[in-house]
C-alpha atoms as a PDB file:
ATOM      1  CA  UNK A   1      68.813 142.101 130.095  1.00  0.00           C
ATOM      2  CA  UNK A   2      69.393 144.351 127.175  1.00  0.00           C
ATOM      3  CA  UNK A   3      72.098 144.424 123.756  1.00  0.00           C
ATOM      4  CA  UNK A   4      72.035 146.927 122.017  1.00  0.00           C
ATOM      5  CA  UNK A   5      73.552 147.291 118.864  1.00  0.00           C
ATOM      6  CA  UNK A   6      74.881 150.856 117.255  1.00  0.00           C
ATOM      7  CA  UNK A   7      77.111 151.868 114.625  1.00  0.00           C
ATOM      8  CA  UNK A   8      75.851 151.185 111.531  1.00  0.00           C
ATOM      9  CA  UNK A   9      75.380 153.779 108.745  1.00  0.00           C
ATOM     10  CA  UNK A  10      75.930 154.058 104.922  1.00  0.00           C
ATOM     11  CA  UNK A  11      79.471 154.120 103.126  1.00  0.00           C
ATOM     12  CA  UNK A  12      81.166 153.855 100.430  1.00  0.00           C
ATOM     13  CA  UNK A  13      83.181 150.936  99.292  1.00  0.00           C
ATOM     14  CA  UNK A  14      86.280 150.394 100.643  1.00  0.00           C
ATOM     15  CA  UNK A  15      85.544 152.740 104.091  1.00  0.00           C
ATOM     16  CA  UNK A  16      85.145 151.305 107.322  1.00  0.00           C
ATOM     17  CA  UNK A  17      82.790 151.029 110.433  1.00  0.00           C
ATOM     18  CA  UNK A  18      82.245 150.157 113.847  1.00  0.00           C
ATOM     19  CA  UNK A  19      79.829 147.980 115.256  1.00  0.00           C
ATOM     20  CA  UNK A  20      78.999 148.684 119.373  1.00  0.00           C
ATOM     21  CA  UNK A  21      77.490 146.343 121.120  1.00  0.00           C
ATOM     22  CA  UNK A  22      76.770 147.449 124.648  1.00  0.00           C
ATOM     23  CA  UNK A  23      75.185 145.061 127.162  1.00  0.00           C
ATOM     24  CA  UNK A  24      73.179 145.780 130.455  1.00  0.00           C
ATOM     25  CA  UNK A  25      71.601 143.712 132.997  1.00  0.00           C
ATOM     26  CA  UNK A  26      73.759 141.257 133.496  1.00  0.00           C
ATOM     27  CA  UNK A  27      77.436 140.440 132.503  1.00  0.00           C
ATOM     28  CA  UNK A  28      78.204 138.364 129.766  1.00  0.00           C
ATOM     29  CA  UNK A  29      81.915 137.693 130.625  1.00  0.00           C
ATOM     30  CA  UNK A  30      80.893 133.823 130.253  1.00  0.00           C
ATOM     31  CA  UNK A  31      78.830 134.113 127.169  1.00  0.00           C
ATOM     32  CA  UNK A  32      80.326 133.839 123.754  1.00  0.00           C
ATOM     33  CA  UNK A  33      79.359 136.911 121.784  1.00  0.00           C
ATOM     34  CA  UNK A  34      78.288 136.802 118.077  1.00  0.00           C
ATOM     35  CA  UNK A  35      77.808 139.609 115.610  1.00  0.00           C
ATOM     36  CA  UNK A  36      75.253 138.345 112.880  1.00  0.00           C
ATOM     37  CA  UNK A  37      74.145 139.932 109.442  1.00  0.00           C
ATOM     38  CA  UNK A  38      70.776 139.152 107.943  1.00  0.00           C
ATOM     39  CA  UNK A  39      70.794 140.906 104.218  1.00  0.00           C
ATOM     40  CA  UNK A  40      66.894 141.058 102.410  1.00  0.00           C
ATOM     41  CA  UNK A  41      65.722 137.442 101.038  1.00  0.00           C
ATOM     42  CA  UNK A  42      69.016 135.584 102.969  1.00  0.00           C
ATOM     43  CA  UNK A  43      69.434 133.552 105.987  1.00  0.00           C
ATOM     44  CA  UNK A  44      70.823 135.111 109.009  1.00  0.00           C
ATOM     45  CA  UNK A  45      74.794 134.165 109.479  1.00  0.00           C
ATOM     46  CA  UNK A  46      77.509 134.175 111.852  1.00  0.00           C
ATOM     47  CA  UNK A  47      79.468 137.146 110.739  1.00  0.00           C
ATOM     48  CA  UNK A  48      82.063 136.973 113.849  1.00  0.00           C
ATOM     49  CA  UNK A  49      82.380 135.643 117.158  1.00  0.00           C
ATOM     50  CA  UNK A  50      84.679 135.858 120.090  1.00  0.00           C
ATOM     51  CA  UNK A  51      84.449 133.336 122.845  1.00  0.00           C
ATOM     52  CA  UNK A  52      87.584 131.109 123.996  1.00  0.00           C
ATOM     53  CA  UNK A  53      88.835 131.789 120.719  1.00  0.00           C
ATOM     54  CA  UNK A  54      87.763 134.036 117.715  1.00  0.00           C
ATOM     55  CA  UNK A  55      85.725 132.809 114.327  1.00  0.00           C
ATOM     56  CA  UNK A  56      85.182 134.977 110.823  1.00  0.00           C
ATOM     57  CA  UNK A  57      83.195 133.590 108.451  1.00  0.00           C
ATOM     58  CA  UNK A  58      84.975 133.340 105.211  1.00  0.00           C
ATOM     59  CA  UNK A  59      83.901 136.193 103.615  1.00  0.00           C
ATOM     60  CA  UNK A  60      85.016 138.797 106.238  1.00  0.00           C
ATOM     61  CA  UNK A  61      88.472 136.936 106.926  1.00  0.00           C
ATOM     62  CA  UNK A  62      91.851 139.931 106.847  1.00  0.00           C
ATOM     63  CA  UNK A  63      88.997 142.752 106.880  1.00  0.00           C
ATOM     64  CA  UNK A  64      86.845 142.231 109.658  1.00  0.00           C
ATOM     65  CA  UNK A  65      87.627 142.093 113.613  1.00  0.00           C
ATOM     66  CA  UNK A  66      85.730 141.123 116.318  1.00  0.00           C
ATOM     67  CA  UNK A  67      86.863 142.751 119.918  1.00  0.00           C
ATOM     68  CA  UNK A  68      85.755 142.838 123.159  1.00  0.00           C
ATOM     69  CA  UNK A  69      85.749 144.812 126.831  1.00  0.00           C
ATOM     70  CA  UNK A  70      84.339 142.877 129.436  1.00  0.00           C
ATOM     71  CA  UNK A  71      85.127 145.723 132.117  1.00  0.00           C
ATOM     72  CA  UNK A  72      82.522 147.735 129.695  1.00  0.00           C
ATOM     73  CA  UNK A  73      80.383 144.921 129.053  1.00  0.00           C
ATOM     74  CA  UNK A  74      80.640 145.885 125.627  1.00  0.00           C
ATOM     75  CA  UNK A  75      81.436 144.014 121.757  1.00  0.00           C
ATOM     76  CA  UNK A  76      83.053 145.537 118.806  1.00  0.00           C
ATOM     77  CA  UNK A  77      82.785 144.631 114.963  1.00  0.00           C
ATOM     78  CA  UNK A  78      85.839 146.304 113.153  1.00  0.00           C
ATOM     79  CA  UNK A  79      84.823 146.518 109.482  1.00  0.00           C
ATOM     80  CA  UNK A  80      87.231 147.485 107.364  1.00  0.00           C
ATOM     81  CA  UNK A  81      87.620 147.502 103.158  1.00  0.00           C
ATOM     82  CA  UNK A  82      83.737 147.015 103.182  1.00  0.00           C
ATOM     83  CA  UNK A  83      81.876 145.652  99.760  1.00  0.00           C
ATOM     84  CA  UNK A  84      78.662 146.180  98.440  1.00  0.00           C
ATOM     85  CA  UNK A  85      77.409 142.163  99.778  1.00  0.00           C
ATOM     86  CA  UNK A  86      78.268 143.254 103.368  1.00  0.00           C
ATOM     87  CA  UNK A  87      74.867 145.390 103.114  1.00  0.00           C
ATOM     88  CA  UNK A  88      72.691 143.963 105.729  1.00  0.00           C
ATOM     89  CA  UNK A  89      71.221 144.283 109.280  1.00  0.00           C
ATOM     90  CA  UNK A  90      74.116 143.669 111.858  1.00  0.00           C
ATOM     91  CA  UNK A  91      73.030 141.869 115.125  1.00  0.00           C
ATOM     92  CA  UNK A  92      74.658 140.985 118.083  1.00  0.00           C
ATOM     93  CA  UNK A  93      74.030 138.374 120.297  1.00  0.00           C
ATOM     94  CA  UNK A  94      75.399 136.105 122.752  1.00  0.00           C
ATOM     95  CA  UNK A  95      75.582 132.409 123.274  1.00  0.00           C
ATOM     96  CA  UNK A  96      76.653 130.325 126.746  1.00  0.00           C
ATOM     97  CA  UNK A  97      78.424 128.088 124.540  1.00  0.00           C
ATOM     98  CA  UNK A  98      81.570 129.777 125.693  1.00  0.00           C
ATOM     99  CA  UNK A  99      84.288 127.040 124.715  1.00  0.00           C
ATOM    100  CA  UNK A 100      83.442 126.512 120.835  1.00  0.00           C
ATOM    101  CA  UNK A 101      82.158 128.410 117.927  1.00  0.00           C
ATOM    102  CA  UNK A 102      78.071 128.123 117.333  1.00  0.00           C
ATOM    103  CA  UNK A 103      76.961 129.580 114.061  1.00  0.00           C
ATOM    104  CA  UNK A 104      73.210 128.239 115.235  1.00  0.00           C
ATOM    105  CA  UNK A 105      70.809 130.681 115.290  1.00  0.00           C
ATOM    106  CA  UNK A 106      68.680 129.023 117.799  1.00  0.00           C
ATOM    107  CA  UNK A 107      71.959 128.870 120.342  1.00  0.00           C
ATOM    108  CA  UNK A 108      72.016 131.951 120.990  1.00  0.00           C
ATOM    109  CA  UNK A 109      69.741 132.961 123.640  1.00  0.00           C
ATOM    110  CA  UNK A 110      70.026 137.297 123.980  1.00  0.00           C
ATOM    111  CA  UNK A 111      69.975 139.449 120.474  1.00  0.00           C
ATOM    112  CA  UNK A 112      70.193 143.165 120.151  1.00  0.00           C
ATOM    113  CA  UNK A 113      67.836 145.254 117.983  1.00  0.00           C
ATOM    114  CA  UNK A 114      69.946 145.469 114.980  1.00  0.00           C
ATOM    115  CA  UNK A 115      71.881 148.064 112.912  1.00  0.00           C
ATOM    116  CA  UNK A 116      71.398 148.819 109.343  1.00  0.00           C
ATOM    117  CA  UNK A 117      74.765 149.031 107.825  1.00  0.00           C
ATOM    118  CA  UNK A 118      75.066 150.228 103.948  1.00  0.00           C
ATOM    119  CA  UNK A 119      78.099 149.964 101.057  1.00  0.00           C
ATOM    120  CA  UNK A 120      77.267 151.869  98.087  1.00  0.00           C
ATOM    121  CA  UNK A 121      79.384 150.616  94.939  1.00  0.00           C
END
């Protein structure tokens, strides 16, 4: 059972990317899927997550979205009008806490490798 997480990069402020996360090994139409962000010195935290219903932390509310395909077995982290403070690694994971949002670390019980993304001011 493997995520794995792509898309990251550097850009400037404002710009936009897309987060991929692509799973294999099983399917994860039950599971809840999470995109987390850990930035240097921080906590890791729920960035997004898509399960029987959809959850943005406050920060990323009106710029980020959260998508999925379960036919591809596959997540997606729209980022739009990205700031500086959304530097961080990007992680995806997924949780069998399907019906409500989990923002627990320890809940989720698959995590991809991680993707580096980077706003320049």
């Amino acid at each position: 059972v493997q995520l794995q997480a792509s898309g990251g990069g550097l850009v400037q402020a404002g710009g936009s990317l897309r987060l991929t996360c692509a799973a294999s090994g099983r399917s994860f139409s039950a599971y809840a899927m999470g995109w987390f962000r850990q930035a240097p010195g921080k906590e890791r935290e729920l960035v997004a997550s898509i399960g029987q219903r959809r959850y943005y932390v406050d920060s990323v509310k009106g710029r980020f979205t959260i998508s999925r395909d379960s036919a591809k077995n596959t997540v997606y982290l729209q980022m739009n009008s990205l700031k500086p403070e959304d530097t961080a690694v990007y992680y995806c994971a997924a949780t069998p806490y399907y019906g409500g949002v989990r923002t627990e670390v320890r809940l989720y019980d698959y995590w991809g490798q991680g993707t580096q993304v980077t706003v320049s001011s």
